[in-house]
Protein backbone atom coordinates (compact mmCIF):
# COMPACT_ATOMS: atom_id res chain seq x y z
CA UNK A 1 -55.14 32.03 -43.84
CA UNK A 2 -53.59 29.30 -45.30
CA UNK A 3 -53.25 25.86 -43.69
CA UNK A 4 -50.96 23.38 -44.45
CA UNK A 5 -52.39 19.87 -45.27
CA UNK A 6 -50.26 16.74 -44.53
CA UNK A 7 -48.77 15.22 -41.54
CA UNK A 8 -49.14 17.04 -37.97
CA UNK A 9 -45.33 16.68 -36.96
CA UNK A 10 -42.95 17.73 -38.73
CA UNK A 11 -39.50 16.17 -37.89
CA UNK A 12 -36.06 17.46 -37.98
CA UNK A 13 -32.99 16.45 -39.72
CA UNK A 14 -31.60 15.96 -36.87
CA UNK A 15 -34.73 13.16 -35.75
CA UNK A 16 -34.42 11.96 -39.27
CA UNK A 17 -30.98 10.77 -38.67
CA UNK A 18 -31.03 9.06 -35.28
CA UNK A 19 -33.62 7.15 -37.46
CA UNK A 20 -30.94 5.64 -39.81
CA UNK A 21 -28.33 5.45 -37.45
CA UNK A 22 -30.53 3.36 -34.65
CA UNK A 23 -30.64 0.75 -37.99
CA UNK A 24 -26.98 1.16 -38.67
CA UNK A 25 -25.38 0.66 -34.94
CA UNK A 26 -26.40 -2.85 -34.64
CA UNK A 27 -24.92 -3.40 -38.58
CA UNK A 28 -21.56 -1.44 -37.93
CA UNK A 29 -21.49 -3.32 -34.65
CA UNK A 30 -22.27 -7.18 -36.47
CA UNK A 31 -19.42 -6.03 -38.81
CA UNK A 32 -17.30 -5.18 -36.39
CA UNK A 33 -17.43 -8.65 -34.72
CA UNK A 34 -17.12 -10.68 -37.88
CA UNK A 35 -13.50 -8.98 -38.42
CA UNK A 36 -12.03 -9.48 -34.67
CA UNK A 37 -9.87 -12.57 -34.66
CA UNK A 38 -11.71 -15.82 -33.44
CA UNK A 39 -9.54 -17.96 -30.62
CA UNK A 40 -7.49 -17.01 -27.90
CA UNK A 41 -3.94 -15.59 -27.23
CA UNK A 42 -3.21 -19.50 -25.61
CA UNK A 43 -3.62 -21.02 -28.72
CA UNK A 44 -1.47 -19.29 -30.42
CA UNK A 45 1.88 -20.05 -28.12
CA UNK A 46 1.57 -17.20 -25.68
CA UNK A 47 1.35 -18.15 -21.83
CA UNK A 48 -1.15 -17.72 -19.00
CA UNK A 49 0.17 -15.99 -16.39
CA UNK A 50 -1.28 -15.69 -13.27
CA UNK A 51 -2.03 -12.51 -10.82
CA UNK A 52 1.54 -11.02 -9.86
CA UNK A 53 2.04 -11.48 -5.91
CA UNK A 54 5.01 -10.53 -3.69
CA UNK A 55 6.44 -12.71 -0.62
CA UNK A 56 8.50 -12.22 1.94
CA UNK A 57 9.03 -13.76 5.74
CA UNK A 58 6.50 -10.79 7.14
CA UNK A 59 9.34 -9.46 9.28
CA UNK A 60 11.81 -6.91 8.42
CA UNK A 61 14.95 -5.10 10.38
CA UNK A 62 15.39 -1.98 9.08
CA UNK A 63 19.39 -1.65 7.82
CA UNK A 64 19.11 -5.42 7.44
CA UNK A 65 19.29 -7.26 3.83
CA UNK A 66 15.71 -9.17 3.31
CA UNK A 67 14.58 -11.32 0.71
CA UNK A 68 11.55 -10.16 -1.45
CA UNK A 69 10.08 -13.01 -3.89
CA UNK A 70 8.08 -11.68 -6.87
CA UNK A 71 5.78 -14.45 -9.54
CA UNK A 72 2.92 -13.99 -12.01
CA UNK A 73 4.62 -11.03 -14.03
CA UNK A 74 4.49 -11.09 -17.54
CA UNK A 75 7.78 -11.48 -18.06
CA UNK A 76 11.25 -10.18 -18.35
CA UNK A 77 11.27 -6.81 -16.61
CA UNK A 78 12.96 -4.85 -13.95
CA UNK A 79 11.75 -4.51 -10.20
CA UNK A 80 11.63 -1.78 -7.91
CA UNK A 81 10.89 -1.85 -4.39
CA UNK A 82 8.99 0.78 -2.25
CA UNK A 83 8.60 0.59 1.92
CA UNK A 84 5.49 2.75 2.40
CA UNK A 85 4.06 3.48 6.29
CA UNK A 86 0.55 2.10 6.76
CA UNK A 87 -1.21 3.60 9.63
CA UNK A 88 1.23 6.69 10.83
CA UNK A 89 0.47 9.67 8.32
CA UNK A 90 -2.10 8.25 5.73
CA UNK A 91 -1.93 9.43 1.70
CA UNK A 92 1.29 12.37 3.49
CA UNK A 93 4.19 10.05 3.12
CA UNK A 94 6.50 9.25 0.96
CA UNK A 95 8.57 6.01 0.61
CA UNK A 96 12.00 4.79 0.37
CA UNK A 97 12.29 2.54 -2.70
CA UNK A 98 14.97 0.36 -3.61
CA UNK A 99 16.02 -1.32 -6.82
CA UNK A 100 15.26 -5.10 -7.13
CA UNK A 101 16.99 -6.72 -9.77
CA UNK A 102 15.20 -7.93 -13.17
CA UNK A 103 12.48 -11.08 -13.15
CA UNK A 104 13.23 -13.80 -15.96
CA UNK A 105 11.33 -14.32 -19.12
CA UNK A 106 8.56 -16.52 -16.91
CA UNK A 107 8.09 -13.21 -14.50
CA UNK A 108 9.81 -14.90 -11.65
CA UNK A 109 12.56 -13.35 -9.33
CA UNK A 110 14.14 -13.48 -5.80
CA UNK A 111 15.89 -10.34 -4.33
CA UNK A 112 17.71 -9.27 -1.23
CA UNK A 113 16.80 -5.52 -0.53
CA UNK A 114 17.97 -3.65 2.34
CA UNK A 115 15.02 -2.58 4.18
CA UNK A 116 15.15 1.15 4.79
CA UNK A 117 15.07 2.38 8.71
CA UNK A 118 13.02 5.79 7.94
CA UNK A 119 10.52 7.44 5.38
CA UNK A 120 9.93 10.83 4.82
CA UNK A 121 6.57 12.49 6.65
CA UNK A 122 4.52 15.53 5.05
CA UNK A 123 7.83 18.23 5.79
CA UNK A 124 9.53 16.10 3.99
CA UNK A 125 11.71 15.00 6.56
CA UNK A 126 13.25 11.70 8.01
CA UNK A 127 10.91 9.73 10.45
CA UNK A 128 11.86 6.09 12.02
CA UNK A 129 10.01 3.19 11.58
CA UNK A 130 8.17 2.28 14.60
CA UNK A 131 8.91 -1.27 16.05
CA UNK A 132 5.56 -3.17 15.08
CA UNK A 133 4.85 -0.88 12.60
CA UNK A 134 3.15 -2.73 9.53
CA UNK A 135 4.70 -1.76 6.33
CA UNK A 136 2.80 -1.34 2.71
CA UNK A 137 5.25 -3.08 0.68
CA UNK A 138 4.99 -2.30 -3.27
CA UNK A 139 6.73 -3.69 -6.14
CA UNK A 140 6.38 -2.12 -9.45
CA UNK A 141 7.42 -4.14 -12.18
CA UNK A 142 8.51 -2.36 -15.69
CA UNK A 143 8.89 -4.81 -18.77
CA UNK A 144 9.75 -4.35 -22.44
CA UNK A 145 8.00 -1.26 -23.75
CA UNK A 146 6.76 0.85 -20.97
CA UNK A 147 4.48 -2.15 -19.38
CA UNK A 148 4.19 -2.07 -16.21
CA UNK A 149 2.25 -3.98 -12.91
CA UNK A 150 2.40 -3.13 -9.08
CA UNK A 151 1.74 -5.50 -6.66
CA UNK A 152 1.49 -5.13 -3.05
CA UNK A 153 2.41 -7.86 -0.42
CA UNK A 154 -0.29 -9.52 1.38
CA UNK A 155 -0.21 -9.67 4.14
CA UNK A 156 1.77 -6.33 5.08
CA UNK A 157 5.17 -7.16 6.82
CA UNK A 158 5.82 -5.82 10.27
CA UNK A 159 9.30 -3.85 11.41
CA UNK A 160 10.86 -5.28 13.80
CA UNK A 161 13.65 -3.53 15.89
CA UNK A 162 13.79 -5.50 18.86
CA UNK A 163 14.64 -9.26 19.30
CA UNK A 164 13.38 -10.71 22.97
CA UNK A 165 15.65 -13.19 23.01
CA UNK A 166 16.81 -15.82 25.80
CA UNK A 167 20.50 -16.14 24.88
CA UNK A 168 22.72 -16.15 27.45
């Protein structure tokens, strides 16, 4: 019988290889860095803009005409409004969205909406808003080539269908 002389382990191709490319990552990788561009967007006349948020007065009346303010968008871009149910049916509704108007070139906007008085409930039929009900209010903002952002207003606006008032 013959025996082989030499090493005891014999590696693969396959081990070989991981061999040269454990050297090469951290190369490729070095390279890599030394070709992105050095500086920030800021420098270079774009603006910062801050985390999109939504306001409103935290009160709506369904069938009534609110005002929704929108900042921190990236820019020019149209709004849409959804009126999502919080606590009644969970992930099983679906919303009522309205149209917005567009923000200006600094992402800013003001908008009177009509609040809806109903959303739609797993059978995909019309339920009422109930009077206290908190309301997940989302904007989604679309800009200039399919960006987008959705915000959601903190903290959730209530419905309100009853005024206890003293007039006389």
């Amino acid at each position: 019988m013959g025996r082989k002389t030499g090493s005891l382990f014999r590696y693969s191709a396959a081990v070989r290889a991981a061999g040269r490319v454990r050297w090469a990552a951290p190369i490729i990788g070095l390279c890599l860095l030394a070709v992105a561009p050095v500086g920030s967007a800021a420098g270079h006349g774009a603006r910062e803009v801050g985390r999109p948020r939504a306001t409103t007065d935290g009160r709506f009346r369904p069938a009534h005409l609110e005002t929704i303010g929108v900042k921190g968008f990236p820019g020019k871009g149209f709004v849409e409004i959804a009126f999502f149910p919080t606590a009644i049916c969970e992930d099983e509704c679906a919303a009522r969205s309205r149209r917005g108007g567009w923000t200006d070139a600094g992402g800013e906007g003001k908008f009177r909406v009509r609040v809806p008085g109903t959303f739609l409930d797993h059978r995909n039929r019309s339920v009422y808003f109930r009077d206290g009900e908190r309301i997940d209010l989302e904007v989604l903002w679309e800009g200039a080539g399919r960006n987008f952002a959705v915000v959601t207003a903190r903290p959730e606006p209530i419905i309100v269908r009853s005024h206890d008032s003293d007039h006389g």
